[in-house]
C-alpha atoms as a PDB file:
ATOM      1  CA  UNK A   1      30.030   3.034  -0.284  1.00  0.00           C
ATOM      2  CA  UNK A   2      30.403   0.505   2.630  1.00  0.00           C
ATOM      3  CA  UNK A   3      29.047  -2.310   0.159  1.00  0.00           C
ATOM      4  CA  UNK A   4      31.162  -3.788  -2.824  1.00  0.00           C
ATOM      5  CA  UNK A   5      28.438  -4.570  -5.212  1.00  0.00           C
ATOM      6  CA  UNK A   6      28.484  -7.095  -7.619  1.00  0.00           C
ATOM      7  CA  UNK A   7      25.470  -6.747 -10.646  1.00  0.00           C
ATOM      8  CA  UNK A   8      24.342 -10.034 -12.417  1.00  0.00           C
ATOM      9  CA  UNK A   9      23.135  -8.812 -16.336  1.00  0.00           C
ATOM     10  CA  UNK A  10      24.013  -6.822 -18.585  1.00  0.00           C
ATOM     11  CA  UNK A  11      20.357  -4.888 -19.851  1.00  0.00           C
ATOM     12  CA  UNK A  12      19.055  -1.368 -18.996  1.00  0.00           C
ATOM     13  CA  UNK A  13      18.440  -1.714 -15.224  1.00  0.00           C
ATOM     14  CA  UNK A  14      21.541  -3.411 -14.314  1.00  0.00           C
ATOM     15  CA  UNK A  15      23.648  -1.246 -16.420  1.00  0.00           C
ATOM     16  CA  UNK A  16      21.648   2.136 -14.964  1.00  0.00           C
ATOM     17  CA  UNK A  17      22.345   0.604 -11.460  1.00  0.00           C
ATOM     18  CA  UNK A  18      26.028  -0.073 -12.047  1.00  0.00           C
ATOM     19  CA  UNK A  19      26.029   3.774 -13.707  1.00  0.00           C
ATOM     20  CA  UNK A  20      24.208   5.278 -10.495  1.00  0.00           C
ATOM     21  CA  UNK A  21      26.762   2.950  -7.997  1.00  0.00           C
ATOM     22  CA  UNK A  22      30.352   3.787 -10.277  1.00  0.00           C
ATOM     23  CA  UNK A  23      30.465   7.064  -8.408  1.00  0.00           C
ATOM     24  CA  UNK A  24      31.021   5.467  -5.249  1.00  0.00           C
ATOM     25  CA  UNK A  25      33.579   3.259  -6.100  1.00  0.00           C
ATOM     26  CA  UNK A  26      34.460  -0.397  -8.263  1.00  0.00           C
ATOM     27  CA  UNK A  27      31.347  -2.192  -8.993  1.00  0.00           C
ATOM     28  CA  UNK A  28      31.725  -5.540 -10.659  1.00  0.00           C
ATOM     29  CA  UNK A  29      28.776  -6.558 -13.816  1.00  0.00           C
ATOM     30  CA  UNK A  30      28.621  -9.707 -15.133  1.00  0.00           C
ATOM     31  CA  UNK A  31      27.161 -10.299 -18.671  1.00  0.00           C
ATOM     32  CA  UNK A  32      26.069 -13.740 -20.281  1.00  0.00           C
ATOM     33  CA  UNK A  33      28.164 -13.477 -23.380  1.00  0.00           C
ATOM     34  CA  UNK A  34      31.130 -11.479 -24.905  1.00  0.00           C
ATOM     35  CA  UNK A  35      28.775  -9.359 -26.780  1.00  0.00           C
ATOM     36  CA  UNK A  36      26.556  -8.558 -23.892  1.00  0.00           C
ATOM     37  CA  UNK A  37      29.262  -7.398 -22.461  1.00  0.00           C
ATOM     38  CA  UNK A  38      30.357  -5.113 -24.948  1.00  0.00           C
ATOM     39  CA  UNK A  39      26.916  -3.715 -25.653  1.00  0.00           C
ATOM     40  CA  UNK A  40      26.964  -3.183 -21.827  1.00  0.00           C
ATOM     41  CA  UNK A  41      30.041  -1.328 -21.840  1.00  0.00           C
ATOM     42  CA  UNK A  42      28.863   1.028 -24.311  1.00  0.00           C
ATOM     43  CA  UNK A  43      25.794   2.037 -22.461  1.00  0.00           C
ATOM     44  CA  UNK A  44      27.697   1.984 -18.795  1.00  0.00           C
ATOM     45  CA  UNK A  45      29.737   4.927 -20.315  1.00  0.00           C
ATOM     46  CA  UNK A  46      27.257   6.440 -22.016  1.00  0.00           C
ATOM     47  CA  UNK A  47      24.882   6.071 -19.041  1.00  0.00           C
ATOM     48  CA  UNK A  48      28.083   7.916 -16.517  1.00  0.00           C
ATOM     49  CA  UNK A  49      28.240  10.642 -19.141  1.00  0.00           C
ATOM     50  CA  UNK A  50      25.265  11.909 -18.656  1.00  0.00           C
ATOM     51  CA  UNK A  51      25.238  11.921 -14.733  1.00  0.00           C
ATOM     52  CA  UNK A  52      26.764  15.391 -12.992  1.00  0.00           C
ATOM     53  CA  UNK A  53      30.064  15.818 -11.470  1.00  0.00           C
ATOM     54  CA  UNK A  54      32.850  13.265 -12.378  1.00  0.00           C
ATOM     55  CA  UNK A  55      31.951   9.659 -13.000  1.00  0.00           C
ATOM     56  CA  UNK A  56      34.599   6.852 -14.363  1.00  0.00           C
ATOM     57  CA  UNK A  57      32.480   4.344 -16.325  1.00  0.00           C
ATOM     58  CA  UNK A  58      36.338   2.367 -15.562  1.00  0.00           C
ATOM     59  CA  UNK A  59      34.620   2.019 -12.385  1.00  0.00           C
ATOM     60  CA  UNK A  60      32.762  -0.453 -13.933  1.00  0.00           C
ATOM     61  CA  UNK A  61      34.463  -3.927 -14.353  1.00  0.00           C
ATOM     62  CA  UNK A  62      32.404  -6.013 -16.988  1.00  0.00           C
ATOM     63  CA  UNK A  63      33.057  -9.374 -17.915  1.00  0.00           C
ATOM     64  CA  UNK A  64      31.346 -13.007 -18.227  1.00  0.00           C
ATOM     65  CA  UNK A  65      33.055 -14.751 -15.303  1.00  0.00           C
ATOM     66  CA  UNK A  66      30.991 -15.346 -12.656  1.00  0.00           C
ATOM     67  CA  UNK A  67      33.866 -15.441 -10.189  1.00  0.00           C
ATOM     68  CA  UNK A  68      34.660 -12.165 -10.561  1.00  0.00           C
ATOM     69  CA  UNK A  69      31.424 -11.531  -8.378  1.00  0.00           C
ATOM     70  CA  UNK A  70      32.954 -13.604  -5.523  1.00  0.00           C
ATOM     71  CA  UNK A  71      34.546 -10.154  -3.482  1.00  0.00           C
ATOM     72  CA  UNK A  72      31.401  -8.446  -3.804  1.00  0.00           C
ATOM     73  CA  UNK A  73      29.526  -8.281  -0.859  1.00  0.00           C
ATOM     74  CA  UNK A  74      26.493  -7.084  -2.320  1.00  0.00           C
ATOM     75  CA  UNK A  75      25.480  -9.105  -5.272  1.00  0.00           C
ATOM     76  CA  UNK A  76      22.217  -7.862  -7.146  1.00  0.00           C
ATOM     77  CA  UNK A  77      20.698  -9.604  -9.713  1.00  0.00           C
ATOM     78  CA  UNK A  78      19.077  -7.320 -13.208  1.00  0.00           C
ATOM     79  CA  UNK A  79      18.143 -10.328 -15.538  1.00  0.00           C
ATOM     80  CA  UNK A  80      15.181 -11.167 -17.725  1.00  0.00           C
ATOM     81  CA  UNK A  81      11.816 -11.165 -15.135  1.00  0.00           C
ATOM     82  CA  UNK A  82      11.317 -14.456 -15.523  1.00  0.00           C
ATOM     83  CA  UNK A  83      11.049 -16.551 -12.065  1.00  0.00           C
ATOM     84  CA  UNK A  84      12.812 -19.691 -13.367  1.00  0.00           C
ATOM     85  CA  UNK A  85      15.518 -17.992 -15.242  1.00  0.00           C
ATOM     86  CA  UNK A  86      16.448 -16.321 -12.181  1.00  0.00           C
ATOM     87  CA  UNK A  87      16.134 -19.266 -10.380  1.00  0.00           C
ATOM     88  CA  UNK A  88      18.468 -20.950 -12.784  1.00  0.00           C
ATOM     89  CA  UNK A  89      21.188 -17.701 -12.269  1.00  0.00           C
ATOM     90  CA  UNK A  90      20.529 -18.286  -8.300  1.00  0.00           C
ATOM     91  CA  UNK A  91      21.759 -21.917  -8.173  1.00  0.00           C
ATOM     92  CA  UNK A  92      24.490 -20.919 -10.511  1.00  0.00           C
ATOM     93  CA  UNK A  93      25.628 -17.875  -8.069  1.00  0.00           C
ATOM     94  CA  UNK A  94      25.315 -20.353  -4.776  1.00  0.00           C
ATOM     95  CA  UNK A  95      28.777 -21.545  -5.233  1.00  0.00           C
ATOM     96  CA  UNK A  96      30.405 -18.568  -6.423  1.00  0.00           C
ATOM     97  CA  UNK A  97      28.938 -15.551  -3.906  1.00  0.00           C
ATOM     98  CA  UNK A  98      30.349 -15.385  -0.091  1.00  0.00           C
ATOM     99  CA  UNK A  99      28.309 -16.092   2.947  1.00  0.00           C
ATOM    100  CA  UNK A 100      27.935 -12.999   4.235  1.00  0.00           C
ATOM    101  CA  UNK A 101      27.056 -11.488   1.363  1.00  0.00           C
ATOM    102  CA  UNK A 102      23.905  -9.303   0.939  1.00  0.00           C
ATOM    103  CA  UNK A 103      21.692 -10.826  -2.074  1.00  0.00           C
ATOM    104  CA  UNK A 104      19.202  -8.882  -4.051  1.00  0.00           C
ATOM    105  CA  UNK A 105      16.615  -8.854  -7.091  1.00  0.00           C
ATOM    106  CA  UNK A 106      15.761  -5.937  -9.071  1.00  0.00           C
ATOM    107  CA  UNK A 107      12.190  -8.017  -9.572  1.00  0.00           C
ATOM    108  CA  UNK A 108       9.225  -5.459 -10.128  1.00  0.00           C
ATOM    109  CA  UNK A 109       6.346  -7.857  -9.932  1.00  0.00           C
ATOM    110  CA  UNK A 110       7.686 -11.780  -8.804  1.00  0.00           C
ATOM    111  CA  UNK A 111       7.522 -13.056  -5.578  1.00  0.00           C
ATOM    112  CA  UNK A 112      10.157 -11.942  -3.536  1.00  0.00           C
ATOM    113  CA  UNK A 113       9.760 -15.158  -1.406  1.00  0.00           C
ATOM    114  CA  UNK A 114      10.165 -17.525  -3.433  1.00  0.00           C
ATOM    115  CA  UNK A 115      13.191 -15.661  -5.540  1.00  0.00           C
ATOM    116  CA  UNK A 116      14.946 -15.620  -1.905  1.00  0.00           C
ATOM    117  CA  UNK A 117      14.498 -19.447  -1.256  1.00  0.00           C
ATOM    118  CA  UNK A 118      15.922 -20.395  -5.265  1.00  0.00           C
ATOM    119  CA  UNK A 119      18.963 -18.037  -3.460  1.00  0.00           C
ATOM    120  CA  UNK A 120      19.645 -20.795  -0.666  1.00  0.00           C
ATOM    121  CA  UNK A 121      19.521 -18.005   1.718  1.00  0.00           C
ATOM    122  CA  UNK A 122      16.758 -15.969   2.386  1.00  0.00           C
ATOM    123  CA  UNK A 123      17.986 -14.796   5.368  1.00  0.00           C
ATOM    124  CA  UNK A 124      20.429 -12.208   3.373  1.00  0.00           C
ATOM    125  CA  UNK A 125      18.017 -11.804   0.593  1.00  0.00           C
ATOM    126  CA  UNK A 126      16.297  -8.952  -0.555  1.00  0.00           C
ATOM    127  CA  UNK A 127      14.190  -7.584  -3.379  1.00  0.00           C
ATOM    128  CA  UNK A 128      15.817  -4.048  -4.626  1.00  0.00           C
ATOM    129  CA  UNK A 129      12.707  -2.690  -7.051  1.00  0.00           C
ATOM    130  CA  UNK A 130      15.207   0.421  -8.600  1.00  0.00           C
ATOM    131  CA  UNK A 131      13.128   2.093 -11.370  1.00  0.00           C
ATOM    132  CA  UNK A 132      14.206   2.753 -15.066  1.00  0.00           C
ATOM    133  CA  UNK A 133      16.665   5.452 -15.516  1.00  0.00           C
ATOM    134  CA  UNK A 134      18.301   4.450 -12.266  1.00  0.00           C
ATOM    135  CA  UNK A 135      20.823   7.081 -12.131  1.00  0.00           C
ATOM    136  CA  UNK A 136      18.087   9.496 -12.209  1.00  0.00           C
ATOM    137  CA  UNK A 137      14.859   7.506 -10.522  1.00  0.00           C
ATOM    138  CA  UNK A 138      15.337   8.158  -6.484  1.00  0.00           C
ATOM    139  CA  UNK A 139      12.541   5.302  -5.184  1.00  0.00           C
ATOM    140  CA  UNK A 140      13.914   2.318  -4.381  1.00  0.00           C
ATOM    141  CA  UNK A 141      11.022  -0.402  -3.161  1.00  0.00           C
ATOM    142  CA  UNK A 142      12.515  -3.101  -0.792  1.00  0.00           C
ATOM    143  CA  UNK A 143      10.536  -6.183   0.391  1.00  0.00           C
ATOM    144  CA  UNK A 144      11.820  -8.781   2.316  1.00  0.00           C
ATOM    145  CA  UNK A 145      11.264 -12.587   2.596  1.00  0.00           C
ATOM    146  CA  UNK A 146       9.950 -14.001   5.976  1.00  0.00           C
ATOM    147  CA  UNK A 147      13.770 -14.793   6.928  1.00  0.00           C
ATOM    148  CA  UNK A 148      15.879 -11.678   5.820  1.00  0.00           C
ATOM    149  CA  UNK A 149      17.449 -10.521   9.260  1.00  0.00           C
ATOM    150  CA  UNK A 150      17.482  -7.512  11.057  1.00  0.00           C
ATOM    151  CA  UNK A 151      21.031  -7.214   9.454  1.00  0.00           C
ATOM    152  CA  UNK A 152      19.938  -7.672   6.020  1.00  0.00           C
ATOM    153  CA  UNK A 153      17.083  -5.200   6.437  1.00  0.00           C
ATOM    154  CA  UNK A 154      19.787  -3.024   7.661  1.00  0.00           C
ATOM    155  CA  UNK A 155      22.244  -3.216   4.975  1.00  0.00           C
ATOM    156  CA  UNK A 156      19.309  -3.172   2.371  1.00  0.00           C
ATOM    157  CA  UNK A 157      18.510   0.473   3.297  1.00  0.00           C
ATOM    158  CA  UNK A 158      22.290   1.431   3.857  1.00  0.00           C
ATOM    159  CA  UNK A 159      22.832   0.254   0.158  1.00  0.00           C
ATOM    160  CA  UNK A 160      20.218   2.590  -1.103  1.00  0.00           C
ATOM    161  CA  UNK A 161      21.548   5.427   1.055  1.00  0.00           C
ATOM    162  CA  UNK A 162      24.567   4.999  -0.246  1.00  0.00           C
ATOM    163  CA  UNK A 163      23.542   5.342  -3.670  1.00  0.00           C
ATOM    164  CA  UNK A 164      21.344   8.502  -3.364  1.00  0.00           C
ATOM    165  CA  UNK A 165      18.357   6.534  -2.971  1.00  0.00           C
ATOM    166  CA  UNK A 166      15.059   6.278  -0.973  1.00  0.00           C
ATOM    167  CA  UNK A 167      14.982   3.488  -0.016  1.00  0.00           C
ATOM    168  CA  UNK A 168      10.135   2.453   1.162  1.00  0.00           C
ATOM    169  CA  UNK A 169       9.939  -0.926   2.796  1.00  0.00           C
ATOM    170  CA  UNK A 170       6.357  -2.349   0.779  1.00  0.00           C
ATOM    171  CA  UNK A 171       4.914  -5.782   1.007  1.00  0.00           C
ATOM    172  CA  UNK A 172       5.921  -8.891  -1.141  1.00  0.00           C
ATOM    173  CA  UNK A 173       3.089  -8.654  -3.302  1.00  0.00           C
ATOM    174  CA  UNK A 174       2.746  -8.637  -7.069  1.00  0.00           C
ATOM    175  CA  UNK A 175       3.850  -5.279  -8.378  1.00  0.00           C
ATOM    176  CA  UNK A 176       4.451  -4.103  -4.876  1.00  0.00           C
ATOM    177  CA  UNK A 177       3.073  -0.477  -4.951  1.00  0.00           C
ATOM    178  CA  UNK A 178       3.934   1.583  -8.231  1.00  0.00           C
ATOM    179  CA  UNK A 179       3.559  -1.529 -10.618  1.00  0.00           C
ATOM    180  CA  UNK A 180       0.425  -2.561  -8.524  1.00  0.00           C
ATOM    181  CA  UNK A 181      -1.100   1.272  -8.909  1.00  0.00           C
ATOM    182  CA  UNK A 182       0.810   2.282 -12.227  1.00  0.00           C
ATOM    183  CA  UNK A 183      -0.124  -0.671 -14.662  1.00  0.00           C
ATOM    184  CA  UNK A 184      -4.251  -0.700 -14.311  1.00  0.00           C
ATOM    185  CA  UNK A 185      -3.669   3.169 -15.173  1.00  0.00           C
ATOM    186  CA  UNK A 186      -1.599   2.506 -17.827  1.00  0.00           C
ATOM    187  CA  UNK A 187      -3.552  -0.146 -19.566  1.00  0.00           C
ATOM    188  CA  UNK A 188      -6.907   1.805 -19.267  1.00  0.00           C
ATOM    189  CA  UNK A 189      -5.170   4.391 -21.225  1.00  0.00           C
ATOM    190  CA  UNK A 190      -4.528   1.346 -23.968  1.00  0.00           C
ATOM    191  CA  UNK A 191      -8.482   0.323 -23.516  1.00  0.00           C
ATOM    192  CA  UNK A 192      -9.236   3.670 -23.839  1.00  0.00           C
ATOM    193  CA  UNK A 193      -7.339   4.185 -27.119  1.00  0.00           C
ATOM    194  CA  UNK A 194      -8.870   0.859 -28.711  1.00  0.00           C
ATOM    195  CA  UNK A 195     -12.562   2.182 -27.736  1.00  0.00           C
ATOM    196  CA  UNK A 196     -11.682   5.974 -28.740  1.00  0.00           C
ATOM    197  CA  UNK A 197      -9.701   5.941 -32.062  1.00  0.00           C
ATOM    198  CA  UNK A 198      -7.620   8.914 -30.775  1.00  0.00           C
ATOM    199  CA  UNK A 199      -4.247   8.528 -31.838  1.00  0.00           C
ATOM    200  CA  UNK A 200      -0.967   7.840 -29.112  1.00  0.00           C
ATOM    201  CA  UNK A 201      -0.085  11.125 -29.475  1.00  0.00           C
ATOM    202  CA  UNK A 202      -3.220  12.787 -28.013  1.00  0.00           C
ATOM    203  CA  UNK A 203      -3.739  10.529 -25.158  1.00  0.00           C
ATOM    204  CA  UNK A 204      -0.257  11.600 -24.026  1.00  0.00           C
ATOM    205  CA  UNK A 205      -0.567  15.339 -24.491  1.00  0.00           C
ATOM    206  CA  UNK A 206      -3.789  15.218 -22.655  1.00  0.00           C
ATOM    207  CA  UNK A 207      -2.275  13.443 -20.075  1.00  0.00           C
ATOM    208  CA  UNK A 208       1.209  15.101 -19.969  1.00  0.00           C
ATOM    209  CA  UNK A 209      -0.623  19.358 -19.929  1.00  0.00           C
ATOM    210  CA  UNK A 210      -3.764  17.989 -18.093  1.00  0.00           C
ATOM    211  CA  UNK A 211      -2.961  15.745 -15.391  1.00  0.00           C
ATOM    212  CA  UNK A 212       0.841  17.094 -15.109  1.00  0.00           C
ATOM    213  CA  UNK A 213       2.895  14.061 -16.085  1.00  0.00           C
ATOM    214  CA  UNK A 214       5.935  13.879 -17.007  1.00  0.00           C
ATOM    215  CA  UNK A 215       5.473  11.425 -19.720  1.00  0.00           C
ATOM    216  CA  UNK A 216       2.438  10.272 -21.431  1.00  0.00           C
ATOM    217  CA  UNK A 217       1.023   6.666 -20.668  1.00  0.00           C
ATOM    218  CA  UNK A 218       1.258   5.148 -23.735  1.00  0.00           C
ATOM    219  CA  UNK A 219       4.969   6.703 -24.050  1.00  0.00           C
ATOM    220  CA  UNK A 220       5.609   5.376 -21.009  1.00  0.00           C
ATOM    221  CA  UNK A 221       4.449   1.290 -21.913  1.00  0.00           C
ATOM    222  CA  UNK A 222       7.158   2.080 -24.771  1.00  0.00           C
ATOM    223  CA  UNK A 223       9.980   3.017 -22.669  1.00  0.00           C
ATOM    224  CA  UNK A 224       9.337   0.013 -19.662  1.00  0.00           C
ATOM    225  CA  UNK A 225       8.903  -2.506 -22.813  1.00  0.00           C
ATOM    226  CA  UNK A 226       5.584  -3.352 -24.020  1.00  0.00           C
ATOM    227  CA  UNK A 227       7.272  -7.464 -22.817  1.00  0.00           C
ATOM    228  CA  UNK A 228       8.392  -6.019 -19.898  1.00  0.00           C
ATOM    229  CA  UNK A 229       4.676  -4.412 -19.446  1.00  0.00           C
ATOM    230  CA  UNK A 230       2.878  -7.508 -20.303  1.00  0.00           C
ATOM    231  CA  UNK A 231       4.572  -9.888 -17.832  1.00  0.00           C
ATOM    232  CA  UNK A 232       3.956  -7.010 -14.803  1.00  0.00           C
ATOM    233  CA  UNK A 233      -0.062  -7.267 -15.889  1.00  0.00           C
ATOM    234  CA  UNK A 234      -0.121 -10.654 -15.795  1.00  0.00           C
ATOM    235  CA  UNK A 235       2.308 -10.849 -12.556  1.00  0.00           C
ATOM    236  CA  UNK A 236      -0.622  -8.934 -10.926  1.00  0.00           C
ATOM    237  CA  UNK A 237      -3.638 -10.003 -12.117  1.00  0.00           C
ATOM    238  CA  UNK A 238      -4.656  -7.474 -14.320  1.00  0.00           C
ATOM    239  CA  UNK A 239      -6.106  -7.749 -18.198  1.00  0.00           C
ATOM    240  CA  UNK A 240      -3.103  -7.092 -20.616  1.00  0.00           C
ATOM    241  CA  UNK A 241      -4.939  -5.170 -23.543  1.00  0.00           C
ATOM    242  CA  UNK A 242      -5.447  -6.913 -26.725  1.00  0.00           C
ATOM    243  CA  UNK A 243      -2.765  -4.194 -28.654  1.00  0.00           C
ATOM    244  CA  UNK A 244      -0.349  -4.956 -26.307  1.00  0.00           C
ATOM    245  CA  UNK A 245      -0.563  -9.141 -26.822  1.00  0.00           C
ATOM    246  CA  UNK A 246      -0.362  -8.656 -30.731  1.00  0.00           C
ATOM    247  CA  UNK A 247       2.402  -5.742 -30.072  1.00  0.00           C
ATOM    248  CA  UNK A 248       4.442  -8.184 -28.794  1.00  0.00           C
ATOM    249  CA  UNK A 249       4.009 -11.078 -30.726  1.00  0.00           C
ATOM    250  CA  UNK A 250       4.551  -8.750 -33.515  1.00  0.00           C
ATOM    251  CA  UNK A 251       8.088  -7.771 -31.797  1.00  0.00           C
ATOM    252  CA  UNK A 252       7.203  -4.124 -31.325  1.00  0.00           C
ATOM    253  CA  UNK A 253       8.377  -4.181 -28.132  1.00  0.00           C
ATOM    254  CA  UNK A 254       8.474  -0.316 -27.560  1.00  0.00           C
ATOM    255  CA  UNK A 255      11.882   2.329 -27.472  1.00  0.00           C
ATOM    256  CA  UNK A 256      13.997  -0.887 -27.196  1.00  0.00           C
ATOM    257  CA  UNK A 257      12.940  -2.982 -30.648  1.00  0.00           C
ATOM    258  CA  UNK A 258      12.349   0.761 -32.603  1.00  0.00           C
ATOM    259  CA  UNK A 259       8.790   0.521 -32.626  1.00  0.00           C
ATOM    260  CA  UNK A 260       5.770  -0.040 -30.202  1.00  0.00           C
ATOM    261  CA  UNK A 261       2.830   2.771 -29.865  1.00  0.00           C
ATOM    262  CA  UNK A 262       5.605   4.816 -31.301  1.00  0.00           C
ATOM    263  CA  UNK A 263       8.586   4.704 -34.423  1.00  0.00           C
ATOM    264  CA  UNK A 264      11.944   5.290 -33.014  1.00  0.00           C
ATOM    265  CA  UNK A 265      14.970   5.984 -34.788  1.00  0.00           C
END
């Protein structure tokens, strides 16, 4: 890989990402706390055991110094989709990251724009929308602020190359284009459960041997995060469903809390 990538979190996209990148080489992942780490560990190797051919989770170098990311020359940050914790993570990163390094968000619905100017340099910056599994997921959706270079664009798309990707340039608009297309589907599907009675399971087994999807919709709000799902809805202007609000205040946030549309083990 011609980029030495650096991943800031430690949850399911930035460990799938640092998974996907370990068989090209070191990748550096930073985590918040000791136990983030560990829990990131666990699901790095877990996540490189199920890929094909050879790959050494001790690829992956996880710790909670933020120095460590200071060789990378790509530096992508995975946390929370929340514009002013990211922020926050940016102006902690500013000192820390070097100049010429490439600088990228795995945001699926903020503004790419104004994620690039909380970076301090928009000119390298780019938003990388990988997609949950990442090892296994090939789309990669890039946008680009107003300033990213012809350079930047270039590396962007080498990156994703480089990882097995395809890489679609899209606009920096909410959602971009599978959030912005996916989510009004998705929520109907809620809508249409809260107007129908039918239970989860039979609104995704019509959907799955009808329409030819892979996974069911409402199976699908479980494994993105029914939190995850809400902030995307409102991130583009579309009506969350009233199950999913009390959902989540409830903390049945879908696969990852054990419970959501579905019970998980």
């Amino acid at each position: 890989m011609n980029e030495r990538l650096g991943i800031v979190g430690s949850g399911a996209i930035a460990c799938g990402l640092a998974a996907a990148a370990a068989r090209h080489g070191e990748v550096v992942l930073w985590a918040r706390s000791e136990d983030s780490a560990d829990r990131a560990r666990a699901v790095v190797e877990k996540a490189c055991g199920r890929l094909s051919g050879e790959v050494n989770a001790a690829h992956v170098r996880v710790g909670c110094d933020l120095g460590a990311l200071s060789g990378a020359t790509a530096v992508v940050e995975a946390v929370v989709e929340d514009a002013r914790a990211k922020a926050a993570l940016w102006a902690e990163l500013a000192d820390v990251v070097g100049s010429d390094a490439l600088l990228g968000s795995t945001t699926s619905s903020l503004s790419v724009q104004e994620l690039a100017t909380a970076s301090g340099a928009p000119e390298r910056f780019v938003g990388l929308h990988v997609f949950n599994p990442v090892p296994k997921m090939k789309l990669v959706e890039l946008a680009f602020p107003a300033e990213a270079t012809v350079s930047t664009r270039t590396r962007a798309a080498g990156l994703c190359e480089d990882l097995g990707k395809t890489a679609v340039t899209v606009p920096d608009t909410p959602g971009f284009v599978v959030n912005r297309l996916l989510f009004p589907y998705l929520f109907s599907a809620v809508a249409f459960q809260e107007e129908s009675g039918l239970s989860a399971e039979a609104i995704d087994t019509c959907m799955q041997l009808g329409a030819g999807h892979p996974m069911g919709p409402l199976a699908l709000l479980d494994f993105v995060g029914l939190d995850v799902a809400q902030a995307i809805g409102e991130a583009i202007g579309t009506t969350v469903p009233a199950t999913i609000v009390a959902l989540v205040a409830d903390g049945a946030l879908g696969r990852k809390s054990g419970r959501g549309f579905y019970t998980y083990d």
